[in-house]
Protein backbone atom coordinates (compact mmCIF):
# COMPACT_ATOMS: atom_id res chain seq x y z
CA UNK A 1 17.51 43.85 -2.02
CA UNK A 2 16.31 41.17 0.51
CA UNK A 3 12.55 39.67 -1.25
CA UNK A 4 10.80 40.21 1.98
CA UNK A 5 11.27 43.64 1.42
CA UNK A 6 9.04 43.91 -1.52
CA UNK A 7 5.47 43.61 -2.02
CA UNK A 8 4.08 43.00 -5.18
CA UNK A 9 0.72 44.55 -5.96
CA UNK A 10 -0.19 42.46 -9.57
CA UNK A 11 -2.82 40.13 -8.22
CA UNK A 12 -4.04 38.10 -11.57
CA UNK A 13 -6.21 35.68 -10.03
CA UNK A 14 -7.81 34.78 -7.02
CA UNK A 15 -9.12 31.06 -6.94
CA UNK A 16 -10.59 29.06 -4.40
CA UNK A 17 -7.58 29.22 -2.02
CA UNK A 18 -4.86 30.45 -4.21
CA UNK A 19 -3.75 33.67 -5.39
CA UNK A 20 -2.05 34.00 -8.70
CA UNK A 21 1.08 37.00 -8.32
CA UNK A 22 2.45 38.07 -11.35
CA UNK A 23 5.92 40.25 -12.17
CA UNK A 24 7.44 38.56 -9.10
CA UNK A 25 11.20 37.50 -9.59
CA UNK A 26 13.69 35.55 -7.49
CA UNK A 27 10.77 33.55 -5.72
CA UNK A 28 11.00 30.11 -5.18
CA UNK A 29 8.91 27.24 -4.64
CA UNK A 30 7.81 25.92 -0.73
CA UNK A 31 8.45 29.99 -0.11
CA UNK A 32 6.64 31.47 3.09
CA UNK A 33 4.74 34.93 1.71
CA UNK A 34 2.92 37.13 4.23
CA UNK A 35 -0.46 38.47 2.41
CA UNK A 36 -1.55 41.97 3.17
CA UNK A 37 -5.62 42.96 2.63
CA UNK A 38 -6.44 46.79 1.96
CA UNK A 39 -7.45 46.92 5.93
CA UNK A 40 -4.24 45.58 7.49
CA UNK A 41 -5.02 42.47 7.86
CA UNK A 42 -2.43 39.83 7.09
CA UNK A 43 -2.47 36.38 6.04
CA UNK A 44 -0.02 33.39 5.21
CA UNK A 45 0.69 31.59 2.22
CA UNK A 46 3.45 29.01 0.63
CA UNK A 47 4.21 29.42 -3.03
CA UNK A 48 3.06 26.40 -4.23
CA UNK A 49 4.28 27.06 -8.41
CA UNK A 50 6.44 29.37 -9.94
CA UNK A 51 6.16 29.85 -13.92
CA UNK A 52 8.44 32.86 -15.36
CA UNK A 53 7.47 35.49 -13.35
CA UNK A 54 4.17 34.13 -12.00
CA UNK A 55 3.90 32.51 -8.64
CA UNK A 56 0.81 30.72 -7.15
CA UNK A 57 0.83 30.89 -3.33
CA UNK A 58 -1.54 28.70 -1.39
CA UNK A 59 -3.19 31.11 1.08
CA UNK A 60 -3.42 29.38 4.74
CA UNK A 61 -6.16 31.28 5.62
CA UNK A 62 -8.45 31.15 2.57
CA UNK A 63 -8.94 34.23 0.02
CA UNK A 64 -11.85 34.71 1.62
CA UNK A 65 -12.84 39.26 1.56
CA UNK A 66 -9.80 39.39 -0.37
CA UNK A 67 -9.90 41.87 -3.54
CA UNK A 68 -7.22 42.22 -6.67
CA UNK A 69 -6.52 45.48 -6.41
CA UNK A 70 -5.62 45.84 -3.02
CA UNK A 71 -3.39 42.90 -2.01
CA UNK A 72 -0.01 43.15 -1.36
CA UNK A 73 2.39 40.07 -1.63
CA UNK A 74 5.57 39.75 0.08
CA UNK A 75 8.42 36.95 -0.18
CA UNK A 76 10.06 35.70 2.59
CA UNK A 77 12.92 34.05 0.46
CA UNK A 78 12.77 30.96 2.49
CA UNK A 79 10.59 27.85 3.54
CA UNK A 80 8.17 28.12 6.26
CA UNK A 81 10.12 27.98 9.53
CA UNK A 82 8.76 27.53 12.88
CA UNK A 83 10.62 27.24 16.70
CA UNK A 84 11.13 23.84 17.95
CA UNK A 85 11.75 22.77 21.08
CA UNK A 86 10.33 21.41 24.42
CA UNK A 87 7.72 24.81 24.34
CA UNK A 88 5.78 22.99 22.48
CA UNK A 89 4.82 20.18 25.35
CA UNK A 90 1.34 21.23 27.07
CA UNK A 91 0.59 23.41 23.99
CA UNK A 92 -2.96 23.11 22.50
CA UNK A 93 -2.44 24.39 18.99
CA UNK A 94 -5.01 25.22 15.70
CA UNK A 95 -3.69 23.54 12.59
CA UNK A 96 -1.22 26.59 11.64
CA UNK A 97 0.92 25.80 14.82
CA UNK A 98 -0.82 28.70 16.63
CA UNK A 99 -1.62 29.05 19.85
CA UNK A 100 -5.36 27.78 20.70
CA UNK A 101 -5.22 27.75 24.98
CA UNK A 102 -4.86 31.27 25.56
CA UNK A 103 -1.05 30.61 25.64
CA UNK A 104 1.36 33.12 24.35
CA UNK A 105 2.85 32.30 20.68
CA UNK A 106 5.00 29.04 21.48
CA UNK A 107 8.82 29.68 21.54
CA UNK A 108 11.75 27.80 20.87
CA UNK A 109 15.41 26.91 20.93
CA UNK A 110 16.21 26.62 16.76
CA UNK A 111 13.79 27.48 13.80
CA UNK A 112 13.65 24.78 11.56
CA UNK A 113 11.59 24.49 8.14
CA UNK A 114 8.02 22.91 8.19
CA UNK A 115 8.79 21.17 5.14
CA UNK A 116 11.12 18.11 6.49
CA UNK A 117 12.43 15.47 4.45
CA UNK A 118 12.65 11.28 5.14
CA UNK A 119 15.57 9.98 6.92
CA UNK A 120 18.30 8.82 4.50
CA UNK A 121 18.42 5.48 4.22
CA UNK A 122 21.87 4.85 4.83
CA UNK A 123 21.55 6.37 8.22
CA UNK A 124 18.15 4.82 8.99
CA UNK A 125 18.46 2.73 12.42
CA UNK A 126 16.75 -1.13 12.35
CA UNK A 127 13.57 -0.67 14.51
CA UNK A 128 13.72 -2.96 17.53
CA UNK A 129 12.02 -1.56 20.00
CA UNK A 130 8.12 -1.66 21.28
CA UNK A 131 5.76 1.26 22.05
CA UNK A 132 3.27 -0.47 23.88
CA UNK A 133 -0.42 1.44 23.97
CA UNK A 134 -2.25 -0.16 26.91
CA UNK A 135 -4.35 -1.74 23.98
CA UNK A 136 -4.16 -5.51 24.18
CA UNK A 137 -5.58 -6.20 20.87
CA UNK A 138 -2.85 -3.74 19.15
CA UNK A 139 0.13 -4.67 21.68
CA UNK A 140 0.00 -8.23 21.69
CA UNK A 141 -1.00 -8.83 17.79
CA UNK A 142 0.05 -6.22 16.19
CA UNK A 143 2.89 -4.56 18.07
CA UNK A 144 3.75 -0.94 17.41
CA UNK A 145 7.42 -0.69 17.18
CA UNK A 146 9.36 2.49 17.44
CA UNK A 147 10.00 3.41 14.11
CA UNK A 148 7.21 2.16 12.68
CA UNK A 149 4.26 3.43 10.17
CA UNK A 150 1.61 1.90 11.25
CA UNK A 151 -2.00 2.83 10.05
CA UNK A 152 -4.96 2.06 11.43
CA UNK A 153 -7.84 1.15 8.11
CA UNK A 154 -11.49 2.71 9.65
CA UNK A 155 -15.09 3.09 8.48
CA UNK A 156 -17.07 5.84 9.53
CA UNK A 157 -19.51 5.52 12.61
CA UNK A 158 -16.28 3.28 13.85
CA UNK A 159 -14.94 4.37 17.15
CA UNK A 160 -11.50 5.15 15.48
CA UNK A 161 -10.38 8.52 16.62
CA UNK A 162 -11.87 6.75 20.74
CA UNK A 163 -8.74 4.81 19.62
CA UNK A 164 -6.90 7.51 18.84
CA UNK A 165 -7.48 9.36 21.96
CA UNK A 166 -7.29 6.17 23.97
CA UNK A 167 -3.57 5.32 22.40
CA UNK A 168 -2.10 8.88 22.86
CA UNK A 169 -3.29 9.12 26.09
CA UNK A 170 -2.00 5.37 27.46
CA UNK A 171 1.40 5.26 24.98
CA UNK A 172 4.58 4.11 26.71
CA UNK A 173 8.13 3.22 25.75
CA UNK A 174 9.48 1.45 28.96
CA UNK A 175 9.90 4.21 31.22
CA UNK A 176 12.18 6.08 28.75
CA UNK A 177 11.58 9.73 27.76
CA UNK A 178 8.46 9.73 25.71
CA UNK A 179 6.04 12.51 24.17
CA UNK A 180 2.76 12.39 21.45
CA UNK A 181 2.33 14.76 18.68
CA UNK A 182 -1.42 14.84 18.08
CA UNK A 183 -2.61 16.28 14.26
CA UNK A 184 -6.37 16.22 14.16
CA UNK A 185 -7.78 16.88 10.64
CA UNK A 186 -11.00 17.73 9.33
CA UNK A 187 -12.38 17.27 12.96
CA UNK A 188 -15.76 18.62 13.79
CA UNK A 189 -16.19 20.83 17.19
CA UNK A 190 -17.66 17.92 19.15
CA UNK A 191 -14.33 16.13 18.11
CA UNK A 192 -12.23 18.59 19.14
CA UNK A 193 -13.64 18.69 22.72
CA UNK A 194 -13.63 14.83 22.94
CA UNK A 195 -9.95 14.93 22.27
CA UNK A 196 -8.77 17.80 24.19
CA UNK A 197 -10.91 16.42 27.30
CA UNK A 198 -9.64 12.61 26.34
CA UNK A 199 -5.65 13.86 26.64
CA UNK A 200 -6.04 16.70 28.93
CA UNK A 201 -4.07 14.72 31.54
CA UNK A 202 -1.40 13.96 29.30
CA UNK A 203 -1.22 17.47 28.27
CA UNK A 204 -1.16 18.74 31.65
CA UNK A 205 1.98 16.53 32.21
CA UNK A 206 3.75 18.16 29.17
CA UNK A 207 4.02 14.79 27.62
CA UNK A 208 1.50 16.01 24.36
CA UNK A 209 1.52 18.60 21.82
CA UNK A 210 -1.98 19.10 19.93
CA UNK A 211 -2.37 20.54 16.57
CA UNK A 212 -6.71 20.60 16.06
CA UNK A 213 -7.81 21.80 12.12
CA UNK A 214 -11.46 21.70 12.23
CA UNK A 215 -13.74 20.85 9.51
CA UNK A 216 -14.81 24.15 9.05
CA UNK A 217 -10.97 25.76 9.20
CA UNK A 218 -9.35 26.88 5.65
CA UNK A 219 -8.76 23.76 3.48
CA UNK A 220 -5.25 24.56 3.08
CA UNK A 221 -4.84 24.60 6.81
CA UNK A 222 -5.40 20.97 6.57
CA UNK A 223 -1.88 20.12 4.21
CA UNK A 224 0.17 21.91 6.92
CA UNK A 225 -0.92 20.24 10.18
CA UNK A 226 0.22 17.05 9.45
CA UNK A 227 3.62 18.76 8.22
CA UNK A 228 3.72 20.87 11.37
CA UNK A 229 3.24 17.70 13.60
CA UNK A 230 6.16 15.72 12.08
CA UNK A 231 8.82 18.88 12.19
CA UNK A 232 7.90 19.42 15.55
CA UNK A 233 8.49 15.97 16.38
CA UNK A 234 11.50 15.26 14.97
CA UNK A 235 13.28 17.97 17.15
CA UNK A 236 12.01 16.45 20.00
CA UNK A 237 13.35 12.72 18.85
CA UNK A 238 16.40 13.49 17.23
CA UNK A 239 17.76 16.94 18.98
CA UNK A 240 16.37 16.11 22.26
CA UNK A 241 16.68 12.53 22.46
CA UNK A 242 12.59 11.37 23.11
CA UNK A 243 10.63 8.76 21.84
CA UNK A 244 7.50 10.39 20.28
CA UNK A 245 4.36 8.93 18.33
CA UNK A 246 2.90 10.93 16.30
CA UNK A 247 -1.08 10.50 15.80
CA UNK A 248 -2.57 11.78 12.71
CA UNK A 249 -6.20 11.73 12.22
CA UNK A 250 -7.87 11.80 9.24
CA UNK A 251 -5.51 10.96 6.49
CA UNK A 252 -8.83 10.68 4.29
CA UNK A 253 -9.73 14.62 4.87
CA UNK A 254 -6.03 15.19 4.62
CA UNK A 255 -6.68 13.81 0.93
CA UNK A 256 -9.52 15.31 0.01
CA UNK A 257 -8.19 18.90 1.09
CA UNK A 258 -5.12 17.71 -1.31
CA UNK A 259 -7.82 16.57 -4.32
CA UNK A 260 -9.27 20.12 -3.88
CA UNK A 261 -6.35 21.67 -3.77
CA UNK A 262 -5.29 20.07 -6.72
CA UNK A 263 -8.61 20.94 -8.74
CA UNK A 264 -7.99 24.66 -7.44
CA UNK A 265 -4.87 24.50 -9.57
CA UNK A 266 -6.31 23.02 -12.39
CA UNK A 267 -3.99 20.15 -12.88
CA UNK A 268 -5.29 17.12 -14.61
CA UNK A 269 -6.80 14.57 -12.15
CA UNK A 270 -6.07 10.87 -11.56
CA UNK A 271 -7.56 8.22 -9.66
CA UNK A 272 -11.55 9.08 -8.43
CA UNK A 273 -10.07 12.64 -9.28
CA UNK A 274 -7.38 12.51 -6.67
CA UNK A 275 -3.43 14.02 -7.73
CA UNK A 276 -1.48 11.38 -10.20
CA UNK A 277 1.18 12.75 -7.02
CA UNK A 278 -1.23 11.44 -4.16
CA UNK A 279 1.32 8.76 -3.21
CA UNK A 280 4.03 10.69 -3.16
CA UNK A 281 2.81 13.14 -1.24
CA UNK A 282 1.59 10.68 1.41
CA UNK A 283 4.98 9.33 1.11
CA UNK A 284 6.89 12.63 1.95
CA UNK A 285 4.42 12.55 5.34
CA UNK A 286 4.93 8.62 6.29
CA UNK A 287 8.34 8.17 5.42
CA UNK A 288 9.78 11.05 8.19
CA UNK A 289 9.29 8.34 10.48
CA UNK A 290 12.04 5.97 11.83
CA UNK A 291 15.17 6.26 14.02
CA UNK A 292 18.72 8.02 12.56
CA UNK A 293 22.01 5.72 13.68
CA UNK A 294 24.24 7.63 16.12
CA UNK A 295 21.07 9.58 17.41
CA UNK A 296 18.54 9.32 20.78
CA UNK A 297 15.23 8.83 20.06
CA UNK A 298 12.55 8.15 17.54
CA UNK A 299 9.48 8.84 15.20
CA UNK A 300 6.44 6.60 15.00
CA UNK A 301 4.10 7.46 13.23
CA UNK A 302 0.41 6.49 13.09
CA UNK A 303 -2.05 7.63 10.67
CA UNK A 304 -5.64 6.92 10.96
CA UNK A 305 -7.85 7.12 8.02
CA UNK A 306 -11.66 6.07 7.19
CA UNK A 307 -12.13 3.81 3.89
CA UNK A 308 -14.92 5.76 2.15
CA UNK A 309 -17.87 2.73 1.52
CA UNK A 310 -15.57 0.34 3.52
CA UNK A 311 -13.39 0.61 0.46
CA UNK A 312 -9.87 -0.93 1.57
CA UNK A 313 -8.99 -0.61 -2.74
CA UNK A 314 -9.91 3.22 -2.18
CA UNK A 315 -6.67 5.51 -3.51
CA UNK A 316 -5.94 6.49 0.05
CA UNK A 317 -6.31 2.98 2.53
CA UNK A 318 -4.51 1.26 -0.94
CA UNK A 319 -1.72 3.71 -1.15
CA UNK A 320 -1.08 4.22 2.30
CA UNK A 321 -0.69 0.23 2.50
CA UNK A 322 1.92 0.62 0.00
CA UNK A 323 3.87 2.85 2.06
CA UNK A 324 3.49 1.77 5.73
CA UNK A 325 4.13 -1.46 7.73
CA UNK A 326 1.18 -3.56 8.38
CA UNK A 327 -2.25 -1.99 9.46
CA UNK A 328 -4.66 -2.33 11.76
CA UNK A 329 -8.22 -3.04 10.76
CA UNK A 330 -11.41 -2.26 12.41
CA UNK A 331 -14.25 -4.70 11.75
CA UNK A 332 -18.00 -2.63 11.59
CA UNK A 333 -19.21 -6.79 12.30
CA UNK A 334 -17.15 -6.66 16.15
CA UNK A 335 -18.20 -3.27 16.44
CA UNK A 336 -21.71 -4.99 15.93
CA UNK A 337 -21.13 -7.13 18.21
CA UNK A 338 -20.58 -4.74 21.34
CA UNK A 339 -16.48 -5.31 21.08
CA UNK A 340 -14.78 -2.49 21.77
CA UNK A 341 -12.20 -1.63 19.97
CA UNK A 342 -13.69 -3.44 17.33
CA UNK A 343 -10.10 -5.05 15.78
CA UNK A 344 -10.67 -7.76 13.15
CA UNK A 345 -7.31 -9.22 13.85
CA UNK A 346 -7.46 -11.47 10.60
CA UNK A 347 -6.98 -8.64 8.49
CA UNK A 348 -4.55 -6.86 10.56
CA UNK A 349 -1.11 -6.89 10.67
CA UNK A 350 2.38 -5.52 12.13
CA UNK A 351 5.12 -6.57 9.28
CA UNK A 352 7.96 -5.28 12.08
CA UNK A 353 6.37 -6.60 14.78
CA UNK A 354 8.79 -10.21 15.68
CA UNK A 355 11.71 -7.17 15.46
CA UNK A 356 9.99 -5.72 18.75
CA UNK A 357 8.96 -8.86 20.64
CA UNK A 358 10.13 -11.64 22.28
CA UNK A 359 12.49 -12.04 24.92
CA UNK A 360 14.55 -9.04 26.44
CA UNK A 361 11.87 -6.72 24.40
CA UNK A 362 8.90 -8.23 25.49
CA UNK A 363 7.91 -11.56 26.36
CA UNK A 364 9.52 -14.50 25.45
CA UNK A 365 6.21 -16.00 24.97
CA UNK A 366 4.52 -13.26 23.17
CA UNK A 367 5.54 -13.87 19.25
CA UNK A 368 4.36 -17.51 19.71
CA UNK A 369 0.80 -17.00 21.22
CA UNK A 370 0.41 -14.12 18.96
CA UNK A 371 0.76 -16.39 15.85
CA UNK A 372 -1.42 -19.05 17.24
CA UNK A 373 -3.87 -17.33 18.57
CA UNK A 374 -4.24 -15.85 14.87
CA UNK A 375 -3.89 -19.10 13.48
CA UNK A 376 -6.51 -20.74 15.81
CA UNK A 377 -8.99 -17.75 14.86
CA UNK A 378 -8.59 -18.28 11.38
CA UNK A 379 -9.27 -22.10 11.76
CA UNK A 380 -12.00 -20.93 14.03
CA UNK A 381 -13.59 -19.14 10.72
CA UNK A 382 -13.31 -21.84 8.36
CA UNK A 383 -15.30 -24.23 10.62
CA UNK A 384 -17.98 -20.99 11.38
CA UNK A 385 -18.09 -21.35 7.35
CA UNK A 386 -18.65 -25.27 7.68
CA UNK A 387 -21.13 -25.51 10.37
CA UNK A 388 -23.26 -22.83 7.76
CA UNK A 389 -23.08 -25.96 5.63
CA UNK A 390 -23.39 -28.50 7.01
CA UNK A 391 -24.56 -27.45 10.65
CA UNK A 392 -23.39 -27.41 14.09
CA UNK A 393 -24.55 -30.65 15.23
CA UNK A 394 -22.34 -32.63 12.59
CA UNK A 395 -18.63 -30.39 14.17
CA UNK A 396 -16.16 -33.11 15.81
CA UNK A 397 -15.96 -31.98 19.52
CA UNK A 398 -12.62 -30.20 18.61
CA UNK A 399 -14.29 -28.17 16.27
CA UNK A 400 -16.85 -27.33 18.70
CA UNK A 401 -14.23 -25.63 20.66
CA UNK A 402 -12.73 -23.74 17.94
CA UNK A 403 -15.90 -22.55 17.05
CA UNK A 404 -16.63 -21.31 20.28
CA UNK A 405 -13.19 -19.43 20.24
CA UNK A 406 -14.08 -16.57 18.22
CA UNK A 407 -16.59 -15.65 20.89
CA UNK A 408 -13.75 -15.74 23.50
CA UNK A 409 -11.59 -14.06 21.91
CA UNK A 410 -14.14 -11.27 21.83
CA UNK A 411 -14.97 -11.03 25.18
CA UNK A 412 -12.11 -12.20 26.96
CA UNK A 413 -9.69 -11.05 24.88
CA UNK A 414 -10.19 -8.05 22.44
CA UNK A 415 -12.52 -6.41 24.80
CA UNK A 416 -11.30 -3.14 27.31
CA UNK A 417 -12.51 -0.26 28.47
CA UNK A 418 -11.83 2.92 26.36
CA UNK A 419 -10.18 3.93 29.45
CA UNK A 420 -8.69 1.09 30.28
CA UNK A 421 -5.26 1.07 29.86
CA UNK A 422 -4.47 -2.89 30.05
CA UNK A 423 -0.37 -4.22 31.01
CA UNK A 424 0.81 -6.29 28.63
CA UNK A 425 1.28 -8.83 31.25
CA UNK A 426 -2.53 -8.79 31.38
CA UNK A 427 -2.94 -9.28 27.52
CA UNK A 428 -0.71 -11.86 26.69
CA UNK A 429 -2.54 -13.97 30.13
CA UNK A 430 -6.21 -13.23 28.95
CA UNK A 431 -4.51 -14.58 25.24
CA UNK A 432 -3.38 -18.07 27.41
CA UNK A 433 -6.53 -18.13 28.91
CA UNK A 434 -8.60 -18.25 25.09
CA UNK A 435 -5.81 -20.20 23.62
CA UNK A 436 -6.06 -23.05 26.78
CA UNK A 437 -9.59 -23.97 25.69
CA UNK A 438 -7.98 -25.98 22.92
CA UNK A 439 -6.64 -29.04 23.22
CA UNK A 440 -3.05 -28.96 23.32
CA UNK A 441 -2.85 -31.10 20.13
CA UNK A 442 -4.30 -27.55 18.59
CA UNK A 443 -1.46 -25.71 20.28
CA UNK A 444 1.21 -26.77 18.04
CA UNK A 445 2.66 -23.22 17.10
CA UNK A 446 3.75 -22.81 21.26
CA UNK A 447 6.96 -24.75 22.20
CA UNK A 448 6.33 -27.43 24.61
CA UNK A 449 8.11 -25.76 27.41
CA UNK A 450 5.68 -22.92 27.06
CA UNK A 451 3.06 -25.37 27.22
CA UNK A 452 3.88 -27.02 30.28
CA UNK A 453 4.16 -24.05 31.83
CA UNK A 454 1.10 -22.57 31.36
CA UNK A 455 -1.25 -26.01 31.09
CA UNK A 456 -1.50 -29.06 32.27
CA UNK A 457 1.01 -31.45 30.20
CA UNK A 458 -2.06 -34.25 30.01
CA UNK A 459 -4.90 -31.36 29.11
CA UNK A 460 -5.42 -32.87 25.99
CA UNK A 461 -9.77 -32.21 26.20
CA UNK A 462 -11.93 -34.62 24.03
CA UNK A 463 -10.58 -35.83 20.87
């Protein structure tokens, strides 16, 4: 007999958001179990533990009104399994994968298990490729490059998930076909309007797929959106041959759903009380990134998450550094400023980014005004540092100007519109333009030909 066609009545426990089955047999773990409440009603749930002939199943939509003595547990004898396929494009989803726009339940060419696994290695494809965002500050310093994990490091009040919105709504990959998988986590209701409003045009295109868990949503809902999001993104990239960035927002309330989770269970605690498996569970979410040899198409992935305190040795910004390829940093000091998006480009960083830029990718200028417009900002802060000493008045001339850079870069260069979805042509100029206030003796990470072509040869400014 088939396990789905037996329902199990022994309820031991209910806790939190689990529900402890007992006398169960042939169930595994990852199962799919459809929960029935004296009244009809029926929930969802993934077997989480399975101990003799106990089971502990994760209930998606909390135990909440639930009773022992008249549930009813059934086995599906498989993994979660949802359709993939191009109905998901236009979809506006809750963070079970169902249907939040009035839609009819989304429909698909294959089913294909929720629970996914990384790319194999041997098979994994060099990324070489840019996505470019419309953001100069991320596309010409830190270059997102299909493939890639890369996460942007927030504080909260920081206008991280306007950055979000703004990159999954401007995202590009050279006119090739492209789509964004959206995962909001933990978001409150004002949230959720900002970013359905924020990629509604994208959406209407059938370019996006949204998955929204609210804050107020079952906790468990939160560990399967994320999951959700990459499955139905890697049908798209690999079976149907599209570029797609996937955007998840907040990794931190992914983590503390997981930490509560964990507690629910009663396992022993680690790190500020997260799971001793917190890494490797971030890990089995980061690492289904990339692009497989012999196949169209690709997964990039990035993750946003807030630093709790500014924290950036916190278990999750620390971990997640481990795993992924660089990160981008937002500074609450250029937020302070006025800057928008507040970047601090000295602490960011793209570790794949030269494999995406350059000439025949890019620019051919772009990997050489990137590093010295980094290296010029961090000379620019060592002589902020000195004139605190020693004051302004005693700077050579030439320090005068890099002083004065930082400021530039701020307003000329970092600054956009949160709608403003900037060429890259534009970027890399407005980055000439900063860089040019230098003498050229300052310039000496740009080859000479570059030079001459965008300066005078004799510019040299005061000594």
């Amino acid at each position: 007999m088939n396990t789905a066609d037996i329902e199990y009545t022994g309820v031991r426990e209910l806790r939190g958001p689990l529900v402890v089955v007992e006398g169960v047999s042939g169930v595994g773990w990852d199962e799919f179990a459809t929960i029935v409440l004296d009244f009809g009603e029926r929930r969802h749930g993934l077997v989480l533990e399975v101990d003799r002939d106990l089971a502990v199943v994760q209930v998606l939509e909390d135990t909440a009104g639930m009773n022992r003595a008249d549930t009813r547990v059934a086995f599906s004898g498989t993994p979660l399994r949802i359709p993939a396929g191009s109905g998901w494009l236009g979809r506006v989803c809750n963070g079970r994968g169902e249907p939040a726009d009035g839609g009819p339940p989304v429909l698909g060419s294959a089913s294909v298990a929720v629970g996914g696994a990384p790319i194999n290695p041997v098979r994994r494809e060099p990324p070489n490729e840019p996505v470019l965002t419309g953001v100069g500050a991320v596309d010409v310093l830190t270059t997102l490059v299909r493939g890639q994990k890369l996460p942007v490091f927030s504080v909260a009040g920081l206008p991280h998930l306007e950055l979000a919105v703004q990159i999954a709504a401007q995202a590009t990959c050279g006119g090739e076909a492209f789509a964004v998988v959206f995962a909001g986590m933990g978001l409150t209701h004002a949230d959720t309007a900002f970013v359905r409003d924020g990629l509604a045009a994208r959406s209407a295109a059938r370019e996006l797929v949204l998955f929204l868990n609210t804050a107020d949503d079952p906790v468990i809902e939160r560990l399967l959106t994320p999951r959700l999001a990459l499955t139905v993104a890697e049908h798209l990239a690999f079976a149907e041959g599209r570029h797609v960035l996937v955007v998840m927002t907040d990794m931190t309330a992914y983590s503390e759903a997981l930490r509560e989770v964990s507690a629910a269970r009663g396992e022993i605690p680690a790190r500020r009380a997260y799971p001793g498996y917190l890494y490797s569970d971030l890990a089995s979410l980061y690492e289904r990134c990339g692009r497989i040899r012999g196949r169209p198409g690709s997964v990039t992935v990035l993750p946003v998450l807030t630093m709790p305190a500014g924290d950036i040795t916190h278990p999750v910004p620390d971990l997640t550094g481990y795993i992924t390829e660089g990160q981008i940093v937002l500074s609450a000091e250029v937020h302070a400023a006025g800057t928008y998006p507040p970047v601090d480009p000295l602490a960011s960083l793209s570790r794949l980014m030269r494999k995406g830029t350059g000439a025949g990718r890019t620019r051919t200028d772009h990997p050489a005004v990137a590093a010295q417009l980094i290296a010029a900002l961090a000379r620019s802060r060592q002589v902020r540092e000195l004139a605190d000493l020693i004051g302004r008045s005693a700077l050579s001339p030439t320090d005068l100007r890099h002083l004065d850079l930082e400021n530039a870069v701020r307003h000329r260069f970092l600054s956009q519109g949160t709608n403003e979805n900037r060429p890259l042509d534009e970027s890399l100029d407005r980055a000439w333009e900063v860089l040019l206030t230098l003498p050229r003796s300052q310039l000496g990470m740009i080859p000479a030909d570059l030079l001459d072509a965008h300066a005078p040869p004799h510019d040299e400014g005061p000594p």
